[in-house]
Each structure stands twice: as structure tokens, then as C-alpha cells.
Protein backbone atom coordinates (compact mmCIF):
# COMPACT_ATOMS: atom_id res chain seq x y z
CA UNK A 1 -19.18 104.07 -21.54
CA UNK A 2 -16.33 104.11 -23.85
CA UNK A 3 -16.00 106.41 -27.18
CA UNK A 4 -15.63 102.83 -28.88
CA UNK A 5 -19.19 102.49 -27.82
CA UNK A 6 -20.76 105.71 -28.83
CA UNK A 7 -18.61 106.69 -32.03
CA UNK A 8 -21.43 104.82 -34.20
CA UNK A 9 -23.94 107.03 -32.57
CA UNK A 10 -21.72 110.09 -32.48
CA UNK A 11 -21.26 109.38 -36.40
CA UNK A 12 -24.44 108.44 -37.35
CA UNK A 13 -25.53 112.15 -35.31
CA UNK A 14 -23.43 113.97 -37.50
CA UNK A 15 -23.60 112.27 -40.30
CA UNK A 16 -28.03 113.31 -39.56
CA UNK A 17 -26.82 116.93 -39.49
CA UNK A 18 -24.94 116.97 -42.40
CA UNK A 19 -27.46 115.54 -44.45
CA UNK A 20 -30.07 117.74 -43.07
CA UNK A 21 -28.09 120.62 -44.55
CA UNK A 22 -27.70 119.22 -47.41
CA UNK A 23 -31.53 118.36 -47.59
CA UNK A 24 -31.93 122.21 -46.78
CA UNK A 25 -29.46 123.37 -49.53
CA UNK A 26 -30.70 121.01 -52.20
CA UNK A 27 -34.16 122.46 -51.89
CA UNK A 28 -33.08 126.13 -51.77
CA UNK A 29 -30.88 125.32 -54.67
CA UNK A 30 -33.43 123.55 -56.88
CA UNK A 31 -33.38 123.75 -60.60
CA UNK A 32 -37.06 123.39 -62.71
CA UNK A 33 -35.54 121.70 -65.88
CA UNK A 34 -36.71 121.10 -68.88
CA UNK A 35 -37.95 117.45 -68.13
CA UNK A 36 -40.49 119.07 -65.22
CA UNK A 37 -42.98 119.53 -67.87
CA UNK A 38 -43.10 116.07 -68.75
CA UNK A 39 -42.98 114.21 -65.15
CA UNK A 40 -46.22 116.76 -64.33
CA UNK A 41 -47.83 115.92 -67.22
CA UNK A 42 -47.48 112.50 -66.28
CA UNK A 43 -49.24 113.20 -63.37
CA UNK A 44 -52.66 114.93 -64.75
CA UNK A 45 -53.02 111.58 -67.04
CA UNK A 46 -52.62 109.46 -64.03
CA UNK A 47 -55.39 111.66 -62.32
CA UNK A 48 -57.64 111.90 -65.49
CA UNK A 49 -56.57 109.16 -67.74
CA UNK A 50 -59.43 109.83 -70.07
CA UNK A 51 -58.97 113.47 -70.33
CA UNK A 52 -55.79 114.93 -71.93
CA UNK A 53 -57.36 118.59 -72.38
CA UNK A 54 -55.68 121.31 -71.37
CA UNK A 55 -52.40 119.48 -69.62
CA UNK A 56 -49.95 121.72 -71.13
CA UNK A 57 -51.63 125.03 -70.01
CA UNK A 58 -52.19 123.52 -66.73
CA UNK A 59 -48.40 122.28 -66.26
CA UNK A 60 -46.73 125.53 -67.33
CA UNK A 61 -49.12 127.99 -65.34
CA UNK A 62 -48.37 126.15 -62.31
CA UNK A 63 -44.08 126.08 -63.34
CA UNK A 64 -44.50 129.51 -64.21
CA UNK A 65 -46.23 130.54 -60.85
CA UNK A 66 -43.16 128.69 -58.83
CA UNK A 67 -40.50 128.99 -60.74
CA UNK A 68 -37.57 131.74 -60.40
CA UNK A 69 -38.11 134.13 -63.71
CA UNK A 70 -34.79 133.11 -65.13
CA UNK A 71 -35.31 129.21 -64.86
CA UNK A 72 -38.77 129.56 -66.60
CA UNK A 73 -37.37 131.34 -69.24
CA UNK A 74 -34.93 129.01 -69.74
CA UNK A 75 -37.18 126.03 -69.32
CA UNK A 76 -39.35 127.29 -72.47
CA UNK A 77 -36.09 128.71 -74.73
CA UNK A 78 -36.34 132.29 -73.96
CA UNK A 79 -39.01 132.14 -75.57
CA UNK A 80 -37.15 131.95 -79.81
CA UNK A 81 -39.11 130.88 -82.18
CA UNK A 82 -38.22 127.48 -84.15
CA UNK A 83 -37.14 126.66 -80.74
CA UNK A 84 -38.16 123.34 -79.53
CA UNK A 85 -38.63 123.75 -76.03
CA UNK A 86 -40.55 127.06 -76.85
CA UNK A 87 -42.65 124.63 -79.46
CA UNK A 88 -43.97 122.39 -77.11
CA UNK A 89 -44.75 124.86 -74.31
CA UNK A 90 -47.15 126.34 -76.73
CA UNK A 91 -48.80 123.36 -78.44
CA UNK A 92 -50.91 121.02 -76.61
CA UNK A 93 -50.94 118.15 -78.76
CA UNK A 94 -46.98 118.24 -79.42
CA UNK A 95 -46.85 118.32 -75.80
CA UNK A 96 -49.29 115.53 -74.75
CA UNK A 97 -47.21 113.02 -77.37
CA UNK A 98 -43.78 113.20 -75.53
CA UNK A 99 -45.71 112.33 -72.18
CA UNK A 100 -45.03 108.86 -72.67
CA UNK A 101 -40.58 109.60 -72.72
CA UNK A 102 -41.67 110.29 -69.18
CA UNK A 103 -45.08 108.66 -67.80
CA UNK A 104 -42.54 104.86 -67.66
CA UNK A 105 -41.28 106.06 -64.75
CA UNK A 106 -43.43 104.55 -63.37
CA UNK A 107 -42.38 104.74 -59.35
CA UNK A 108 -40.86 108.56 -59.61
CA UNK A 109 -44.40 109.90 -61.54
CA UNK A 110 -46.85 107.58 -58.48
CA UNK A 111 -43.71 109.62 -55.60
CA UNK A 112 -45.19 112.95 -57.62
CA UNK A 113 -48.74 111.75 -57.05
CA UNK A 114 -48.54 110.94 -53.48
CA UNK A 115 -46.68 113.85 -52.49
CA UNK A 116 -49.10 115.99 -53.90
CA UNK A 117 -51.86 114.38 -52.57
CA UNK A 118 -50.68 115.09 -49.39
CA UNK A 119 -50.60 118.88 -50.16
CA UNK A 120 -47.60 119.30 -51.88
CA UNK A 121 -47.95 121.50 -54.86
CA UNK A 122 -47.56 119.71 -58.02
CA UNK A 123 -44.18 121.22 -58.79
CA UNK A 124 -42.30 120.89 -55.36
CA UNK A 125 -43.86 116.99 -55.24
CA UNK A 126 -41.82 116.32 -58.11
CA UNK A 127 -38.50 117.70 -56.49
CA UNK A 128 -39.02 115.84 -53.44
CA UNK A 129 -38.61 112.07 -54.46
CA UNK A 130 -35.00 113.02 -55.22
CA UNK A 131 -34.17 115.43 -52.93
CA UNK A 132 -35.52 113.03 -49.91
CA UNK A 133 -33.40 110.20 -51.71
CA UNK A 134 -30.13 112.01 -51.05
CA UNK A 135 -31.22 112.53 -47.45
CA UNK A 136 -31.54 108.83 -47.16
CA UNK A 137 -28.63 108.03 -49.30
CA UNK A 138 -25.91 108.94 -47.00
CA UNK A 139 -27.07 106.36 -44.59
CA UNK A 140 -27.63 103.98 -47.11
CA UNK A 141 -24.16 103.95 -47.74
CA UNK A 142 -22.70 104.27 -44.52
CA UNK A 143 -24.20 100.97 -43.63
CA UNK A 144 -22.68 99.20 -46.53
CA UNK A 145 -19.25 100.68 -45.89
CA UNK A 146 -19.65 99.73 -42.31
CA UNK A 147 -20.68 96.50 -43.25
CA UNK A 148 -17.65 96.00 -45.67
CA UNK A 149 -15.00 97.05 -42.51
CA UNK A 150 -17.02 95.76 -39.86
CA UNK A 151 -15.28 97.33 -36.52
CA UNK A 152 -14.32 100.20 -38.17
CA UNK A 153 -16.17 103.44 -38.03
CA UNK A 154 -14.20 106.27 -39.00
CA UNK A 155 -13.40 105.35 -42.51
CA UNK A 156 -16.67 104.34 -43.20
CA UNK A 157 -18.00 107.77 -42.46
CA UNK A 158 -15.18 109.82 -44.01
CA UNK A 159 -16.14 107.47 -46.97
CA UNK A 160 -19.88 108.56 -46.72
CA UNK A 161 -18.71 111.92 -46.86
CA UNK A 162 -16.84 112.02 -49.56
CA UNK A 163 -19.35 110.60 -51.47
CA UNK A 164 -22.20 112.41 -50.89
CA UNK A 165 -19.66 115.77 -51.26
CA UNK A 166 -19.47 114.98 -55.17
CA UNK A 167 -21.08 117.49 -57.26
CA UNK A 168 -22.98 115.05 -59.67
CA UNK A 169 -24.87 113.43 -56.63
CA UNK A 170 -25.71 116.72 -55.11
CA UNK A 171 -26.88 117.94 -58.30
CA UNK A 172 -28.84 114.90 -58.75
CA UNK A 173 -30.58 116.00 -55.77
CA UNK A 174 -31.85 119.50 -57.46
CA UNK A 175 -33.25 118.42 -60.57
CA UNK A 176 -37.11 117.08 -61.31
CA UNK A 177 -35.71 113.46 -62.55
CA UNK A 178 -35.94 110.20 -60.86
CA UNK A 179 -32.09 110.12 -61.21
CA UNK A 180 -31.31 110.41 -57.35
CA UNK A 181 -34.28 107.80 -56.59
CA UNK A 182 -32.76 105.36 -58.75
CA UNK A 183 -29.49 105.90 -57.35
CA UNK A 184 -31.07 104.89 -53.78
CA UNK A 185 -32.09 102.01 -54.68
CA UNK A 186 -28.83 100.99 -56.89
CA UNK A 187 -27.20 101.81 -53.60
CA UNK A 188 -29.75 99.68 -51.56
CA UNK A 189 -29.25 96.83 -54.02
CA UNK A 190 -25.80 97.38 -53.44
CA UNK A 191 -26.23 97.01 -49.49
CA UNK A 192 -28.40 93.54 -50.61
CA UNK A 193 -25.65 92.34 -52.24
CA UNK A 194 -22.84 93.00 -49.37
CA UNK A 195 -25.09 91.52 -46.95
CA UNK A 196 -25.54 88.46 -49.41
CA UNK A 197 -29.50 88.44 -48.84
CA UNK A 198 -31.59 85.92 -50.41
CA UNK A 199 -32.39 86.52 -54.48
CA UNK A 200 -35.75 87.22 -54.21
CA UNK A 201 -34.90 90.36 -51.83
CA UNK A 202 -32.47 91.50 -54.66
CA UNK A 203 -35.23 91.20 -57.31
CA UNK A 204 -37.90 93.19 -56.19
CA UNK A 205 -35.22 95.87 -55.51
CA UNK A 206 -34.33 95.44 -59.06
CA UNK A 207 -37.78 95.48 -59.75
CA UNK A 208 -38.13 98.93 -57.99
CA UNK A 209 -34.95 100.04 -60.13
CA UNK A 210 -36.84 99.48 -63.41
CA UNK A 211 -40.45 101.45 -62.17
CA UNK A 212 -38.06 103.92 -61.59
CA UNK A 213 -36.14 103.72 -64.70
CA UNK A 214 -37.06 100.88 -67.11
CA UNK A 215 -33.93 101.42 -69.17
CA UNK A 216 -31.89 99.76 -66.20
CA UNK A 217 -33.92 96.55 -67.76
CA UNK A 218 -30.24 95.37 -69.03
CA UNK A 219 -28.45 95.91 -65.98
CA UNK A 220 -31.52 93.54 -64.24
CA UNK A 221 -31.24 90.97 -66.41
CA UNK A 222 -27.37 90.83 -66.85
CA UNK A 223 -27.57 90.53 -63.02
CA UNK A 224 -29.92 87.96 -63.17
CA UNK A 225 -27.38 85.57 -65.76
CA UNK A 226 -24.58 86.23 -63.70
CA UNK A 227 -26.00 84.89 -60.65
CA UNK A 228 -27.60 82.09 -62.79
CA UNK A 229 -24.14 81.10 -64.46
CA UNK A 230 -22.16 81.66 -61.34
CA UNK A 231 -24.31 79.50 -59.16
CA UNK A 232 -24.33 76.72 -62.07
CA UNK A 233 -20.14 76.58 -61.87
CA UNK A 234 -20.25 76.44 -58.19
CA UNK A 235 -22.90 73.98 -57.92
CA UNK A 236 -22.62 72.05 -60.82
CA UNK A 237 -26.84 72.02 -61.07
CA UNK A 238 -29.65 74.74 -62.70
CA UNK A 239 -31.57 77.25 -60.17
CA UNK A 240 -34.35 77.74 -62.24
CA UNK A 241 -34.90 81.17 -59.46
CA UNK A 242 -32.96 83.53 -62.10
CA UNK A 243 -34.76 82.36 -65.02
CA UNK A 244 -38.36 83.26 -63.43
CA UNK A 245 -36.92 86.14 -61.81
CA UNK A 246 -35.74 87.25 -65.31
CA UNK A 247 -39.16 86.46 -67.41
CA UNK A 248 -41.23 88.50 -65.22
CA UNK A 249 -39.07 91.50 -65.23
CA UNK A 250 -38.73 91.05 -69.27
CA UNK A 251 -42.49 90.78 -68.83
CA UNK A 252 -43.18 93.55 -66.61
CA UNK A 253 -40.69 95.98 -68.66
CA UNK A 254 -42.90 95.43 -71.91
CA UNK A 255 -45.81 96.16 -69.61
CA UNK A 256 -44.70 99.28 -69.09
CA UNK A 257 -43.93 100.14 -72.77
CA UNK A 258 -47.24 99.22 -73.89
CA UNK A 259 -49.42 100.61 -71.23
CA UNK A 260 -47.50 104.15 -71.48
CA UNK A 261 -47.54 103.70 -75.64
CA UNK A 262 -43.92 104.42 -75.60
CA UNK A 263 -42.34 105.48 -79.13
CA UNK A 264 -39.10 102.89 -78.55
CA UNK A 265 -35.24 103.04 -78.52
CA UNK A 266 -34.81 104.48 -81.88
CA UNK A 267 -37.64 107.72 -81.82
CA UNK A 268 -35.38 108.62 -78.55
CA UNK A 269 -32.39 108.56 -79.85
CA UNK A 270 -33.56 110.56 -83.29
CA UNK A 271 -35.20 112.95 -81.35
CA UNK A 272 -31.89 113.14 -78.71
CA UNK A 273 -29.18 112.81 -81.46
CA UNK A 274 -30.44 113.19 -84.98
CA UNK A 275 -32.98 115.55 -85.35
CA UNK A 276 -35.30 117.27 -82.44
CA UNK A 277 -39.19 116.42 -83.85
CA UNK A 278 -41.70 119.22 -82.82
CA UNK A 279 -44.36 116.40 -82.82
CA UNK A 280 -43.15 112.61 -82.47
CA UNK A 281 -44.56 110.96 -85.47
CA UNK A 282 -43.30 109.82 -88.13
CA UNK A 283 -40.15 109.01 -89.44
CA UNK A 284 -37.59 108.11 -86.84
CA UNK A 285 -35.78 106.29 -89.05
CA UNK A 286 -31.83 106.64 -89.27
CA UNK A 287 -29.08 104.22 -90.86
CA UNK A 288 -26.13 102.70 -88.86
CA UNK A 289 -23.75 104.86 -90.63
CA UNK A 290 -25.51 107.52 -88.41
CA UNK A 291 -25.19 105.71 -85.22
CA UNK A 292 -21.74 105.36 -85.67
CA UNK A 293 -20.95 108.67 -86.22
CA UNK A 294 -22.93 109.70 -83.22
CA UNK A 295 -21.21 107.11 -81.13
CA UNK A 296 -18.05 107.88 -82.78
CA UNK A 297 -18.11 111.26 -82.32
CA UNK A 298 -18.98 110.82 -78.59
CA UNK A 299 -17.06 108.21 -77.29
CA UNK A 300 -13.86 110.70 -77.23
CA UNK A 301 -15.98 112.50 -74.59
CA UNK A 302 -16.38 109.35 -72.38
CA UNK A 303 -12.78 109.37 -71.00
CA UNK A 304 -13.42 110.10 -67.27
CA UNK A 305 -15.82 107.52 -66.76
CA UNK A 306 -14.11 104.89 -69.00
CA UNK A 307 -10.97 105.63 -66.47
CA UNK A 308 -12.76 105.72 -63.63
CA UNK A 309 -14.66 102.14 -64.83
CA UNK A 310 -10.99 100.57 -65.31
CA UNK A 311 -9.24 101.86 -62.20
CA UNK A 312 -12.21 100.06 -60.21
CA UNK A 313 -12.01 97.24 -62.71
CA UNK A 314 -8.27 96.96 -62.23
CA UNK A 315 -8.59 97.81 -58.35
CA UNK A 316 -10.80 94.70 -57.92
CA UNK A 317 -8.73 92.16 -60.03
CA UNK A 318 -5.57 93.17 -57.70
CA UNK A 319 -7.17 92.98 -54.34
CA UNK A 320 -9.43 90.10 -54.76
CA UNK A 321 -9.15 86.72 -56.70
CA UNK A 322 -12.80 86.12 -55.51
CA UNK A 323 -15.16 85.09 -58.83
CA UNK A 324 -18.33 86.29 -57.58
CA UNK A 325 -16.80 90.26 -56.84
CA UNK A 326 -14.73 89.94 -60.09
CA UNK A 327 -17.48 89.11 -61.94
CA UNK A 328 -19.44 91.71 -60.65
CA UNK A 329 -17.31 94.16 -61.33
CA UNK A 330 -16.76 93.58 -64.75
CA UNK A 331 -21.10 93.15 -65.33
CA UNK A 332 -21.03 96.73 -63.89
CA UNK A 333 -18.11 98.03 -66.34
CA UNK A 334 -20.21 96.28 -69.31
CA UNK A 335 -22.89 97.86 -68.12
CA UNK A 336 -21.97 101.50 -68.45
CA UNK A 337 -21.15 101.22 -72.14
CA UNK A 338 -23.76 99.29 -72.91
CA UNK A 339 -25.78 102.06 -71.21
CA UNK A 340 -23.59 104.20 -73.62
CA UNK A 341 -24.32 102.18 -76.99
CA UNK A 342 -27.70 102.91 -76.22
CA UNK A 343 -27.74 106.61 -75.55
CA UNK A 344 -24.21 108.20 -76.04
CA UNK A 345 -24.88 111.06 -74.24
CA UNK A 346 -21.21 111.32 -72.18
CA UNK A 347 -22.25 114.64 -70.68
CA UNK A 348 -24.94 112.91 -69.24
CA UNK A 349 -23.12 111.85 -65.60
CA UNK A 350 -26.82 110.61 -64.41
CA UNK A 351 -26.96 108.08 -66.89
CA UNK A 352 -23.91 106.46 -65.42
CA UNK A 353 -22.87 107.66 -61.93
CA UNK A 354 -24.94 104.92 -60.43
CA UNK A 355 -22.27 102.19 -61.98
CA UNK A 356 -19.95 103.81 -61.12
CA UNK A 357 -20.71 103.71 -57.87
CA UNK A 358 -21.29 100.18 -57.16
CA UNK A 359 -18.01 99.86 -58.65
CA UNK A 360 -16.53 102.05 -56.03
CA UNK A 361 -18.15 100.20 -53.40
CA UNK A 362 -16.65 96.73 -54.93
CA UNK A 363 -13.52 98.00 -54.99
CA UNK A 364 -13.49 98.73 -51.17
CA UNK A 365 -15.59 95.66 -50.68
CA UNK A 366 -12.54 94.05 -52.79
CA UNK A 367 -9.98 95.91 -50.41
CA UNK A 368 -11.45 95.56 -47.32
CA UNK A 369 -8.61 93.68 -45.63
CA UNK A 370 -6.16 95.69 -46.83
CA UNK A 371 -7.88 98.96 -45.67
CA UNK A 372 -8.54 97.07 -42.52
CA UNK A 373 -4.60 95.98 -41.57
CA UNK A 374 -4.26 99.75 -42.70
CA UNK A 375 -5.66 101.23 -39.90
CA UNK A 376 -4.83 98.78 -36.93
């Protein structure tokens, strides 16, 4: 049997081993942030919808009875007063309100339930979602790049590597968000896409995308009207697919909203930009002159990722004079700043990273013959 033969197997074998550290270290290594309290409170409602008593105690007793000394301290402000995250540790009604910035995640907060259902405790089932997701990641994406070079296997896997090396994605792994999760399944919709499966498979991964993260609802349908305008040049005639496609994910993101009686766009980004309420009632209210200053003030901060968006932007324009990859490049590069007009946060690597990686992987999927004469 040649090594042509078993290299995928050979890869794919260390490639398990690797990530199986990594699984290991991610777990040892995890953080109990400040957004824990939220994603388990989340969880009692979903258990006892009709009974909100008593959630806070419940969700910081069980934190506190996990969680290294430091990282609880640091989870409820060390404890200063006039501090928020000391505030709503301590009131129960303040606490039960903001429930809803976290109860639309919809797929991460029903992971939580079934892992603890299972006999997880509450706290590590919340961990677990995303630190299983960057188990399954690596594979994930060694498929696509395999897929994009076909007969190679060595670049694909030193590819793989690098990427699940970065800091952001390993730190992703660590942290009680659905971050990680949704970056899965961007990267599975990214493998959909290479593999140019039928739309329907593409929108219920979508679909999964926004129970994870319902703020992705722009990247969905922007996805949606580039496939519907792209097919209408190509084909001169209407697929009414997109359109339906793109109704019931505008209807199923209101869903969400209303069911979870969340406040809206604006009471998050008062309460994330503005002005910190202890309770969330009331006036969110703020003019544009505001917004712009925030955005302004910001948007000096977003330099790595705005290069990193334009050298895959510019990457994929050189290699490729292909419409459909061009355009989807340049949806993903609108994408992360419109995610930033929304929440200018450019800190906030989780927000983005998951653009930024599709755009990576269209800019090799752009490449791919040249990286393939490359290494003849």
C-alpha cells in the first residue's frame, strides 16, 4: 500500500490527536465569563417557564460552587458597589430582565439543556457546546480545504493547522458563548457551498446559524439575494426558492424576538455603548449624533480586520474572474461592517472572526490552481 494511499488516514489520525489535546486544554483552560449567568438563566426558564423565582440565587450558587475563586470574583466585579455586574448578581428582578439578551440563542441555550440532562452540571453543559465545536471544527475544515485541492493532502492539513492554532478560535473554545458553535456551522455552510449542494441544504444550515445567533439574520438574507440575483443573470428567469427561503427565516427571526420578549437593537446598544442600565426599562433612547460618535470613535480600532477583509477581497479579485466567488466575497466583506454598524465593538474578534474566515477559505478556493501548479 503506498503512503499516497494512507497519508489521508495518517492525517486525518493526527489531525484526531491534535484536536483531542486541544479538546483537553480548552476544558482545563476554561473561563466562566460574565455572559454564564445569563445562558444558565436561560436554562431554568426553559425548565420552569412559569416560575422565574429564585433564578439568580440558583445560577450564582451553582457558578460559585465551580468556579476558580478568582474568575467568580471577577464574574460579579469584585464585588464594588455601583458596579453593574455586582448589581445584577444581587438583584433578582434586574437579573431575570436581561435573560432575554441571552434566552434567543435559541440552539446554544436547548445544547445547555441537553447536556445537562444527561448529567452534566449546569455550568460545564454550557462550556461544552463550544468546546465540542472546536473538536469538530478542525475536520470541518480539513474537508473543505481538501475539497478545494482535491489530490492534495499536505497543504490542506498544514492549512487546518494553522487555523485552528489562532488564538481567537481557541479562545472561542473557553468561553460560555455560542461563539464557537456558530463558527461550526459558518464553517459547515462554508463546506455546503464548496461542494455546491442544493439551496435548501444551505438554508436550514443558515437556519441553524440564526438559533444559534439570530443577529447573523443579515448575513442569511444577504445570502439569500445574492443567490437570487446571481441565478436571475445567469438564467435570465426568477427562482422563486430564495424568496421563500428568505420569508421564513425573516419570519422565524421575529419568532424568536417575540417569544423571548427581546428589548431590540437599540436597548443593546445603550446598554453596550451609552450607558450600562441596572434594570432594562426605560429609556433607551439615544440620538444619531451619539451613534456616530460611538462608531466614529471605534472604527479607528477596526484596522486589522478591515485589512485582513481587503487582502481576501483583493486576493479573490486577482486569482479568480469567477462572478459567483467574487460576489461572495465581497457579501462577506459587507457583511463584517455591517455587523460593525450594528454593534461597533472592534475588540470584539467573535463578532467577526467567522467572516473572516469564509473569506480565507474563498481566497484559497479562489487560488486553488495556483496553489495546486505550486506544489506539483
Amino acid at each position: 500500500m503506498t503512503f499516497e494511499k494512507w497519508s489521508n488516514k495518517i492525517y486525518l489520525l493526527i489531525l484526531f490527536t491534535i484536536s483531542f489535546v486541544l479538546f483537553y486544554l480548552n476544558f482545563e483552560n476554561r473561563e466562566y465569563g460574565w455572559d454564564m449567568p445569563g445562558y444558565l438563566g436561560s436554562y431554568y426558564l426553559v425548565e420552569n417557564p412559569s416560575n422565574n423565582l429564585n433564578i439568580q440565587e440558583n445560577v450564582y450558587a451553582l457558578i460559585k460552587s465551580e468556579a476558580p475563586k478568582f474568575q467568580y470574583e471577577k464574574m460579579v466585579g469584585f464585588h464594588v458597589k455601583g458596579n453593574w455586574n455586582d448589581w445584577i448578581s444581587k438583584n433578582g428582578d434586574a437579573f431575570n430582565l436581561q435573560i432575554s439578551y441571552y434566552s434567543i440563542k435559541v440552539f446554544y441555550v436547548f445544547l445547555i439543556f441537553c447536556f445537562h440532562k444527561i448529567g452534566f452540571s449546569l455550568p460545564i453543559a454550557a462550556f461544552l457546546p463550544n468546546i465540542i465545536s472546536f473538536f469538530i471544527f478542525g475536520f470541518v475544515l480539513y474537508s473543505i480545504f481538501k475539497e478545494i485541492l482535491k489530490d492534495k493532502k499536505l497543504i490542506p492539513f498544514i492549512l487546518t493547522l494553522i487555523v485552528l492554532l489562532i488564538p481567537p478560535f481557541r479562545y472561542l473554545a473557553t468561553i460560555p458563548s455560542p461563539d464557537m458553535l456558530t463558527v461550526l456551522i459558518l464553517t459547515w455552510f462554508g463546506y455546503s457551498v464548496v461542494k455546491k449542494q442544493e439551496l435548501y441544504i444551505q438554508f436550514m444550515i443558515l437556519m441553524l446559524v440564526i438559533f444559534s445567533r439570530p443577529d447573523f439574520i443579515i448575513f442569511g438574507i444577504s445570502y439569500l439575494g445574492i443567490y437570487f440575483l446571481y441565478h436571475l443573470y445567469k438564467k435570465r428567469k426568477i427562482n422563486w426558492m430564495p424568496i421563500v427561503f428568505g420569508v421564513g427565516m425573516m419570519a422565524t427571526y421575529f419568532l424568536i424576538l417575540k417569544i423571548n420578549n427581546y428589548p431590540g437593537w437599540k436597548d443593546v446598544f445603550y446598554d453596550s455603548f451609552i450607558q450600562r442600565r441596572m434594570i432594562i426599562t426605560g429609556n433607551a433612547n439615544f440620538s444619531f449624533h451619539e451613534y456616530r460618535q460611538v462608531f466614529l470613535d471605534n472604527i479607528t480600532n477596526f484596522k486589522k480586520i478591515t485589512l485582513i477583509s481587503l487582502v481576501c477581497l483583493i486576493a479573490v479579485f486577482y486569482f479568480t474572474k469567477d462572478l459567483w466567488v467574487r460576489s461572495l466575497a465581497a457579501l462577506l466583506v459587507l457583511n463584517v461592517f455591517f455587523k460593525f454598524a450594528f454593534f461597533p465593538a472592534p475588540g470584539e474578534y467573535r463578532f467577526f472572526i467567522g467572516f473572516i474566515l469564509l473569506l480565507f477559505i474563498t481566497s484559497v478556493y479562489s487560488a486553488k490552481d495556483k496553489i495546486r501548479n505550486l506544489t506539483r
